[in-house]
Protein backbone atom coordinates (compact mmCIF):
# COMPACT_ATOMS: atom_id res chain seq x y z
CA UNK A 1 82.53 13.36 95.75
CA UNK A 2 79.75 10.76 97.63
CA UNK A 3 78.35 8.13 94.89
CA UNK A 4 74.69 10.07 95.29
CA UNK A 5 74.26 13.54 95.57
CA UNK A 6 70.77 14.54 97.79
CA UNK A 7 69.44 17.69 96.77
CA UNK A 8 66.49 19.01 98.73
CA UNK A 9 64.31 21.21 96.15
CA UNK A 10 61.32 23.81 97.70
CA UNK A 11 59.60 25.27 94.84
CA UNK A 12 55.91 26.01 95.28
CA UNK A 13 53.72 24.28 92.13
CA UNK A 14 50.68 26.24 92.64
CA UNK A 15 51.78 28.76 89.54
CA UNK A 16 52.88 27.03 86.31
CA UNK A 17 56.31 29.92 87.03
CA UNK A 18 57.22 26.79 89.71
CA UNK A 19 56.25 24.21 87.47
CA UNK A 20 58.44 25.11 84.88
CA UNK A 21 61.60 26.13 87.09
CA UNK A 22 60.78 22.51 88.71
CA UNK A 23 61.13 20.85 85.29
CA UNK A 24 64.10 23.12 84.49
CA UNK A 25 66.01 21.79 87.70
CA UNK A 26 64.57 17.92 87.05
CA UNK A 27 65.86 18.24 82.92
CA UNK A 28 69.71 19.11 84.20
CA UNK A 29 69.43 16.66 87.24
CA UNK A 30 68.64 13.61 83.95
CA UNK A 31 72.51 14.26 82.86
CA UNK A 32 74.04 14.04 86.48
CA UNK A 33 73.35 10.23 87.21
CA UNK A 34 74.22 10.87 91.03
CA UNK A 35 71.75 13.16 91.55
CA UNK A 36 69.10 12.38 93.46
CA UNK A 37 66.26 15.39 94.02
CA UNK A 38 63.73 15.37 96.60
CA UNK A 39 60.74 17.54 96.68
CA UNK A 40 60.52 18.98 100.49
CA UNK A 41 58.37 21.51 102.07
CA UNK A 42 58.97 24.70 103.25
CA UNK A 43 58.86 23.54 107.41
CA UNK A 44 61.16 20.90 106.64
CA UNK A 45 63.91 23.75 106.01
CA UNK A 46 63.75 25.17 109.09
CA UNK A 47 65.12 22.13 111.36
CA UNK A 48 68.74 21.52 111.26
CA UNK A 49 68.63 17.64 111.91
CA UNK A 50 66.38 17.62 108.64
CA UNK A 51 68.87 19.31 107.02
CA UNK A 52 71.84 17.05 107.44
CA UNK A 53 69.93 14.63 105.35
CA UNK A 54 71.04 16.73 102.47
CA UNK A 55 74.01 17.47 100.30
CA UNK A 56 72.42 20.72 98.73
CA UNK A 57 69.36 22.78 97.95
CA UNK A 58 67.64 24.58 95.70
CA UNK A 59 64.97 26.36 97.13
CA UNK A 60 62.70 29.74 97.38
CA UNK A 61 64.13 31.69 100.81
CA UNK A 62 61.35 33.78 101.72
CA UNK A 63 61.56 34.76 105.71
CA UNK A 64 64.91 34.72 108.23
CA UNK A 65 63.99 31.85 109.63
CA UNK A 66 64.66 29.29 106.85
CA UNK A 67 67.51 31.80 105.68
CA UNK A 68 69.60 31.57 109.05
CA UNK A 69 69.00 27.65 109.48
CA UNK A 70 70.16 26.82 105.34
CA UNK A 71 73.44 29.20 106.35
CA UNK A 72 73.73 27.20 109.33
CA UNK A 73 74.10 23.62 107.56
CA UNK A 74 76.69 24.96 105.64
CA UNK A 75 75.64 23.40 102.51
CA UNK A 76 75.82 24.55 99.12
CA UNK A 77 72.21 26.71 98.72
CA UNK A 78 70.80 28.12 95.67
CA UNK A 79 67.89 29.89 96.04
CA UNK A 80 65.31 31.06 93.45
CA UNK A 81 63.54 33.61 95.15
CA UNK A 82 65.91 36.60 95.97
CA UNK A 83 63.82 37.79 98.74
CA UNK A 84 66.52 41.05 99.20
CA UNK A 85 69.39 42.02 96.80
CA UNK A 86 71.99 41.62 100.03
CA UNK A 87 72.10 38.02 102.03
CA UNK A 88 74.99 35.27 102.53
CA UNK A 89 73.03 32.98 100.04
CA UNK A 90 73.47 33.52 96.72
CA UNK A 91 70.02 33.46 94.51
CA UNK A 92 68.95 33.53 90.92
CA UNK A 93 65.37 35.44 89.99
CA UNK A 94 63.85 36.73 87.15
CA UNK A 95 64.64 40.03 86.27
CA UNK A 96 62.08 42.66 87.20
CA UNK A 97 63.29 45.66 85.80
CA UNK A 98 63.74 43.97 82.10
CA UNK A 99 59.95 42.55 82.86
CA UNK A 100 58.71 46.16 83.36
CA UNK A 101 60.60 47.21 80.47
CA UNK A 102 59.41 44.72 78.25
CA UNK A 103 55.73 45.77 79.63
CA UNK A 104 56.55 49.40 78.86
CA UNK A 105 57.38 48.93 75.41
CA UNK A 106 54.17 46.77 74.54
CA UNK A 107 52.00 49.90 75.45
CA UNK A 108 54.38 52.11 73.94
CA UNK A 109 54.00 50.60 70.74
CA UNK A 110 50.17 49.97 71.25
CA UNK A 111 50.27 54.09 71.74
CA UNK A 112 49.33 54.22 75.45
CA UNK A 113 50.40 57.03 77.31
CA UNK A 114 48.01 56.52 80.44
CA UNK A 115 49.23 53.10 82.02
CA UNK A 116 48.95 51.83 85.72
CA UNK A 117 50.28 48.65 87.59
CA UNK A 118 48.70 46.00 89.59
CA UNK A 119 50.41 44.00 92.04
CA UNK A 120 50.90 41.89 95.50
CA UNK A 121 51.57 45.19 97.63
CA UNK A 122 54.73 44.37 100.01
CA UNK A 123 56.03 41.75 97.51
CA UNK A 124 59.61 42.40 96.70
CA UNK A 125 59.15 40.82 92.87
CA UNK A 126 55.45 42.97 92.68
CA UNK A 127 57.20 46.15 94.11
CA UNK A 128 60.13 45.83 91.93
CA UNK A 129 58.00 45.74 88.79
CA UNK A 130 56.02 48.48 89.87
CA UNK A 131 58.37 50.90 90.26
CA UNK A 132 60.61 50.13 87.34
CA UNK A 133 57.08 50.12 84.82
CA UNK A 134 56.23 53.59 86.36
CA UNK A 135 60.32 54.57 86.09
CA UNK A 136 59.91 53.60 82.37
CA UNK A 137 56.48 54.70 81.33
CA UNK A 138 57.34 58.02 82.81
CA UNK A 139 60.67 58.60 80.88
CA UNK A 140 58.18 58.18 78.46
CA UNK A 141 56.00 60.86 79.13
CA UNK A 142 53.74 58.80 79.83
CA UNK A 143 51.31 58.74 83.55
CA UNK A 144 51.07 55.67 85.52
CA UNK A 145 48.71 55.12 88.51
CA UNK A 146 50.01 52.06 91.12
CA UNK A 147 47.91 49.94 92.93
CA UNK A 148 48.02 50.21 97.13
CA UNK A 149 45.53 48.01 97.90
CA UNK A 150 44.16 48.01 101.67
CA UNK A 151 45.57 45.12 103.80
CA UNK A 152 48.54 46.65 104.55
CA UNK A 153 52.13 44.50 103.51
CA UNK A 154 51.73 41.10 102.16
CA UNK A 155 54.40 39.12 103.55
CA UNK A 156 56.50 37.01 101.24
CA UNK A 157 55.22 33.48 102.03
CA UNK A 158 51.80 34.57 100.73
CA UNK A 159 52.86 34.20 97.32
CA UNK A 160 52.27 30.06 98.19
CA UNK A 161 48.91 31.12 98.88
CA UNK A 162 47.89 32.91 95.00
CA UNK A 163 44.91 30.94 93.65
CA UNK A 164 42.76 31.45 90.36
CA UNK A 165 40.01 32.31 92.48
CA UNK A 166 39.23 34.06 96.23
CA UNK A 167 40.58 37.20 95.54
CA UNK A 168 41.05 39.15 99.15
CA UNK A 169 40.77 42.35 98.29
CA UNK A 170 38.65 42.53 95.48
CA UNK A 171 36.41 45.15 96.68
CA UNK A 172 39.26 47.31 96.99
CA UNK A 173 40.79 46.29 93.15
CA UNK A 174 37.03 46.96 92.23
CA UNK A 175 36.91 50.33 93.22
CA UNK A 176 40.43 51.23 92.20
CA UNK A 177 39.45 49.92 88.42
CA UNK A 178 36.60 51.71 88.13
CA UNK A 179 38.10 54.87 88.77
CA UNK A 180 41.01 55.11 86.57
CA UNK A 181 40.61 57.31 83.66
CA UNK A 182 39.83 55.19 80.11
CA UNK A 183 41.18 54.09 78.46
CA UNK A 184 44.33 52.77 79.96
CA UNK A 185 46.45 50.69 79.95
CA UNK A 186 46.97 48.16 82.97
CA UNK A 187 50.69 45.76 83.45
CA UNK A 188 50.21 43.37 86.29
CA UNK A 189 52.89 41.86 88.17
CA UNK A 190 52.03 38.37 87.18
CA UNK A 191 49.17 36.16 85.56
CA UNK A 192 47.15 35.54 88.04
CA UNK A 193 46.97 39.19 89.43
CA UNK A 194 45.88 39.80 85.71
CA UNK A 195 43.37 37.09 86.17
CA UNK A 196 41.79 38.22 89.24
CA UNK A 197 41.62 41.56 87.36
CA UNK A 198 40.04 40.81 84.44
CA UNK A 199 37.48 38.95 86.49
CA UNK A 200 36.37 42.25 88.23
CA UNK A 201 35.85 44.30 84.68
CA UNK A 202 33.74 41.54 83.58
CA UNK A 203 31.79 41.84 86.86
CA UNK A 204 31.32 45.43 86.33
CA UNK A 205 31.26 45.57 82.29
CA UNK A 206 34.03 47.20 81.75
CA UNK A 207 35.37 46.62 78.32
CA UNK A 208 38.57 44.79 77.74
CA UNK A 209 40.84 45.72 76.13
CA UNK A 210 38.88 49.08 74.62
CA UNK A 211 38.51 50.48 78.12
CA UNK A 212 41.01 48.56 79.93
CA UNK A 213 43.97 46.73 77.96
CA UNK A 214 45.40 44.02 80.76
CA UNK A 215 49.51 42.38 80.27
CA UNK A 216 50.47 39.65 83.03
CA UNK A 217 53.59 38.11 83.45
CA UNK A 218 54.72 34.54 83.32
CA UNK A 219 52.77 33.18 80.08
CA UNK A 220 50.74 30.72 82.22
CA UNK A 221 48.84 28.81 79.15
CA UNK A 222 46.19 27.74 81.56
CA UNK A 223 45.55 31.29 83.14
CA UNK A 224 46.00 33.13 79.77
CA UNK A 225 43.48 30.98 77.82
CA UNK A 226 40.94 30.69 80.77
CA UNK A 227 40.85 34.47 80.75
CA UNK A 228 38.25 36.65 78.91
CA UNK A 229 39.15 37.46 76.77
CA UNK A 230 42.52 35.63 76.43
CA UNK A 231 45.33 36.68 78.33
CA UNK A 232 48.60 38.86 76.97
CA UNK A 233 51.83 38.18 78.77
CA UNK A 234 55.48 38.11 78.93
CA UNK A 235 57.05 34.73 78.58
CA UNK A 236 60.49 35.07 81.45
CA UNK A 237 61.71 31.14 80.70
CA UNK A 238 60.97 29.40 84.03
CA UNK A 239 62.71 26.23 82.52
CA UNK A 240 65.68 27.67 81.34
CA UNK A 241 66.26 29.23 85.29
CA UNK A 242 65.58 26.18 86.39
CA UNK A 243 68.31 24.61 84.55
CA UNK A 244 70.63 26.87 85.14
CA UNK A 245 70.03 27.11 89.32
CA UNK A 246 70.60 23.18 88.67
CA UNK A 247 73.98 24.44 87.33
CA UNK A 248 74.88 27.25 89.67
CA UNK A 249 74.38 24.36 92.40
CA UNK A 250 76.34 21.82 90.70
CA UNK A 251 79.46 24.63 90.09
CA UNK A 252 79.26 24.79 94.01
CA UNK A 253 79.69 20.91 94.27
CA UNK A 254 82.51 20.84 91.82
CA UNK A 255 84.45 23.71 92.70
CA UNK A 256 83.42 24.82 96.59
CA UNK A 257 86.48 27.30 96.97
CA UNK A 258 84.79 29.27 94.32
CA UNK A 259 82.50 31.74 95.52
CA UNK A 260 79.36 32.12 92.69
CA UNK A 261 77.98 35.36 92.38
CA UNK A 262 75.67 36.48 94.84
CA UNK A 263 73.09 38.04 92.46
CA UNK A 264 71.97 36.68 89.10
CA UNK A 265 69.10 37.59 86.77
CA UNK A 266 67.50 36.10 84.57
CA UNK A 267 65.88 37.92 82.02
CA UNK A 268 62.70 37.91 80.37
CA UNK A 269 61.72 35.97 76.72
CA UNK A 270 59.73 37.74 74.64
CA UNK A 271 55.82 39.28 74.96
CA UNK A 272 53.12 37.25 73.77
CA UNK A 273 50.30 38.87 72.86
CA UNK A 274 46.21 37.85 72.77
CA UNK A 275 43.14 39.68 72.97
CA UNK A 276 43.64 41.32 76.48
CA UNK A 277 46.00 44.31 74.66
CA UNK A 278 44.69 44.36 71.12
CA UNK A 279 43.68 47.95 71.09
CA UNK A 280 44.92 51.27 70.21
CA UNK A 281 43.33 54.02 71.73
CA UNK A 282 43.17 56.38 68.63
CA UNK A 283 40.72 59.24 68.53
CA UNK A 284 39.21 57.64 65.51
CA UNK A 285 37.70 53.84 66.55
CA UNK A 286 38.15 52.09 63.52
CA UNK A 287 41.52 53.81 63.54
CA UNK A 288 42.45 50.84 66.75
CA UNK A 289 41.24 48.37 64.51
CA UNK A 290 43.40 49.20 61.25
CA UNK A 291 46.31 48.72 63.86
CA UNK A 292 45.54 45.60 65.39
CA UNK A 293 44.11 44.08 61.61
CA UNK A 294 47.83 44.98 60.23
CA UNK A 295 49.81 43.29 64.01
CA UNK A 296 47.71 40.54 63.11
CA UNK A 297 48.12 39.92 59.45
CA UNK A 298 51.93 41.19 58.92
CA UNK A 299 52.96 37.51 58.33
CA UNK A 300 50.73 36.94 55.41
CA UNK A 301 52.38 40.09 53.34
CA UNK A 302 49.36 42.24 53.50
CA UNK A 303 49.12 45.50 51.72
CA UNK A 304 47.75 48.41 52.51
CA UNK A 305 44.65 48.01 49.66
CA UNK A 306 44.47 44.93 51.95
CA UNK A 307 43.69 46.90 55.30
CA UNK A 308 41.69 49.12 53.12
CA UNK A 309 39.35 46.37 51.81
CA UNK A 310 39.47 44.86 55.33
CA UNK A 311 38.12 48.92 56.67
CA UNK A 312 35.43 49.05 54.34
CA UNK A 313 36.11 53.38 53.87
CA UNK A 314 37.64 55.22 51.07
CA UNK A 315 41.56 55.37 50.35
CA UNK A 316 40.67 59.28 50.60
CA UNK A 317 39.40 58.91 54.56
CA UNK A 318 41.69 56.13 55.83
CA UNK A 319 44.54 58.08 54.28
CA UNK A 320 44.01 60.90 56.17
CA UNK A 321 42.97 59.63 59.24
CA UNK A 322 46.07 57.66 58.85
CA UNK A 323 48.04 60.98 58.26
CA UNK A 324 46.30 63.00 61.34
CA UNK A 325 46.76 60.57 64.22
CA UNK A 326 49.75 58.13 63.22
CA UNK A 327 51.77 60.53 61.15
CA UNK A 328 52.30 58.08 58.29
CA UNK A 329 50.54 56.42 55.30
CA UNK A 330 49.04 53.21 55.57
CA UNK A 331 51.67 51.70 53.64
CA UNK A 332 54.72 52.96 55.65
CA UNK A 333 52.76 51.91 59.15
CA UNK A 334 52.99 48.15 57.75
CA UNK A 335 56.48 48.08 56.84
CA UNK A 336 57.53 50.41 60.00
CA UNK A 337 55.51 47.34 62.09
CA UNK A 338 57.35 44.89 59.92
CA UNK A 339 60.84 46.28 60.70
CA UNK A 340 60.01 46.38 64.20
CA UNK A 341 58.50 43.01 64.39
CA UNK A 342 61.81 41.53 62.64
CA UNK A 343 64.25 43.62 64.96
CA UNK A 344 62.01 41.69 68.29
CA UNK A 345 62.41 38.54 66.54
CA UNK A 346 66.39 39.12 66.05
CA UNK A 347 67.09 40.15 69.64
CA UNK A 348 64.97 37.92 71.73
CA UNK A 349 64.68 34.66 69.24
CA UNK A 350 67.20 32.70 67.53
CA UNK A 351 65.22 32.16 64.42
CA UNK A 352 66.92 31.98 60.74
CA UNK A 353 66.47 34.73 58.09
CA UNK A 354 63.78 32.72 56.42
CA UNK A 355 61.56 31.99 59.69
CA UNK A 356 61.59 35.72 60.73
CA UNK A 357 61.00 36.74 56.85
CA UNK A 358 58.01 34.34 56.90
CA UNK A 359 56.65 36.00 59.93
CA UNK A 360 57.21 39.76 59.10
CA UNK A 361 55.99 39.23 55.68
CA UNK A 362 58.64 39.26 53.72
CA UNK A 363 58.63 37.50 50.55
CA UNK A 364 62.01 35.95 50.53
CA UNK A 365 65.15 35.63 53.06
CA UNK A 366 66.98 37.52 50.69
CA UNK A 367 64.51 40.49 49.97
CA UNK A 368 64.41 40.56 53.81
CA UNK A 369 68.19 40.65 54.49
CA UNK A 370 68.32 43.41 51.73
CA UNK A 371 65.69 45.35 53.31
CA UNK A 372 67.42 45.28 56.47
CA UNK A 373 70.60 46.28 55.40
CA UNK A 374 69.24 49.63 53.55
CA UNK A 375 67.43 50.35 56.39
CA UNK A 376 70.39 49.54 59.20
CA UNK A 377 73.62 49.60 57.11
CA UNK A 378 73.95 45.90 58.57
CA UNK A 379 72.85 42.84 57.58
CA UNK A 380 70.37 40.84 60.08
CA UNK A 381 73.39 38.61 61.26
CA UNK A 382 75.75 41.26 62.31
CA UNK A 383 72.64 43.55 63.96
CA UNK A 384 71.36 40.46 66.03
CA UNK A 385 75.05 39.49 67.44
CA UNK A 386 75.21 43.44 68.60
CA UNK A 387 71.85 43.47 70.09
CA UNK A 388 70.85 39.87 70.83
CA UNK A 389 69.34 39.66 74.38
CA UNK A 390 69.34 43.07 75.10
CA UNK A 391 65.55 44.47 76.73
């Protein structure tokens, strides 16, 4: 193998998604010494003499054009777009269908059953999202109206273009917003398309989230916190793809005769919510805010004289209200959220007993792990190696 490696690396920075996959790829290149990585642009793909200056690539394929002339060099390629689910390149993307899952289940559990999606119309990634959320939500029972826009097909490469601000067709997104029924429930296909949208309702006053409750994708700090009100979003791991395109390319340096798979996906982290989703939309209003007070406080051990107090009715009216539209007591709402919380935090985290016990409310590790097991006839260890990573 040459002394230094040359890797040509195409990942667009305009989205803290590339940012993060970049950093991913630059963290594995720090233990291969022969590496060296060199940020190129997407013309400089296209040209075959430009090409030979390389040894590999990790890149974002988005049109034929820089396809055909990377399969033409005959160098190892991984790309991290997956513009198509069939090619002669073999790619590694996020995985859209356990994105709209994971988006599903937030407005599940927030008690949503009249959703839509928001996306890049003619995006593969936005399309891919959209179906799968409206596949999901409607095994539910749930209804879910899908954004068509008006330009017609965006074409891949536009996704280089997304800015914070300038939104194209926000007439268009304005007039779709407004007439959806409320309240709903709204899962955009990534932050800034959750940006752009909560921009519009605060044009035209419409409540978020008591009229519109807004989930992005990606977990873009920036984005999320610039919102208003702050941003809810699933975290997918840009780094951790990034590292491990670094190692799908480096498998193809060490051991060319071995094909790699042609499809891999990588799946989403967990859903971190802020203000944009904290809403339930209960018959009774203060009903929503008993819900989110309890998601917010669970960590601290609350009871339910606790969300009484915090109310400011009678045990008599909160108890039945409780009853009539949640189908529980106040008490057994808190420890149902508590054993869903901990179940979350034992598939999707790798947190010990005590961490997850501190966050659900639990007093102890132990009280927690003997919870568990009367609940699931397993303890927490043996439940999470059954169902760890599985959305």
């Amino acid at each position: 193998m040459k002394s230094t490696i040359r890797i040509a690396v195409q990942i667009e920075t305009n989205r803290a998604h590339g940012r993060a996959l970049l950093e991913g790829i630059a963290d594995y290149a720090l233990a291969h010494s022969d590496w060296r990585l060199e940020s190129v642009e997407p013309a400089a793909l296209t040209s075959i003499r430009n090409l030979r200056r390389f040894d590999g690539f990790i890149v974002r394929v988005m049109d034929d054009k820089t396809a055909n002339a990377l399969i033409k060099s005959r160098k190892p390629v991984i790309d991290t777009y997956g513009r198509s689910d069939f090619g002669d390149i073999p790619f590694i993307r996020l995985d859209d269908a356990a994105i709209a899952r994971r988006a599903a289940e937030c407005f599940v559990e927030h008690k949503y059953f009249r959703c839509a999606f928001c996306g890049f119309p003619g995006l593969r990634f936005s399309d891919a999202r959209g179906a799968a959320f409206a596949a999901a939500m409607t095994e539910q029972g749930a209804t879910c109206s899908i954004y068509n826009g008006s330009r017609g097909r965006m074409k891949e490469t536009s996704v280089r273009r997304e800015r914070m601000g300038g939104v194209a067709d926000a007439d268009t997104l304005r007039k779709w917003i407004k007439a959806l029924p409320k309240p709903i429930a709204v899962f955009c296909c990534n932050d800034i398309r959750a940006f752009h949208l909560l921009g519009i309702c605060a044009d035209e006053h419409i409540d978020v989230p008591r009229e519109v409750a807004v989930l992005g994708v990606d977990n873009d700090k920036v984005l999320c916190t610039f919102s208003n009100p702050p941003l809810s979003s699933i975290d997918t791991n840009p780094f951790a793809l990034g590292q491990k395109a670094a190692s799908m390319l480096n498998g193809l340096f060490s051991t060319p005769t071995v094909v790699p798979p042609a499809a891999t996906l990588h799946k989403p982290c967990q859903t971190i919510e802020r203000t944009s989703t904290e809403f339930f939309p209960t018959k009774t209003p203060w009903l929503s805010d008993a819900l989110v007070y309890i998601r917010r406080h669970l960590g601290e051990g609350i009871s339910a004289d606790d969300v009484i107090a915090h109310l400011g009715y009678s045990h008599t009216t909160i108890g039945k209200a409780f009853r009539r539209e949640i189908g529980t007591s106040v008490q057994q709402e808190i420890i149902r959220q508590r054993r869903e919380r901990a179940c979350r935090l034992l598939k999707e985290t790798s947190l010990t007993a005590a961490e997850i016990a501190s966050r659900c409310g639990y007093p102890s590790a132990q009280y927690f792990a003997h919870v568990f097991s009367s609940t699931f006839a397993s303890t927490p260890d043996v439940w999470r190696r059954h169902n760890h990573g599985m959305h």
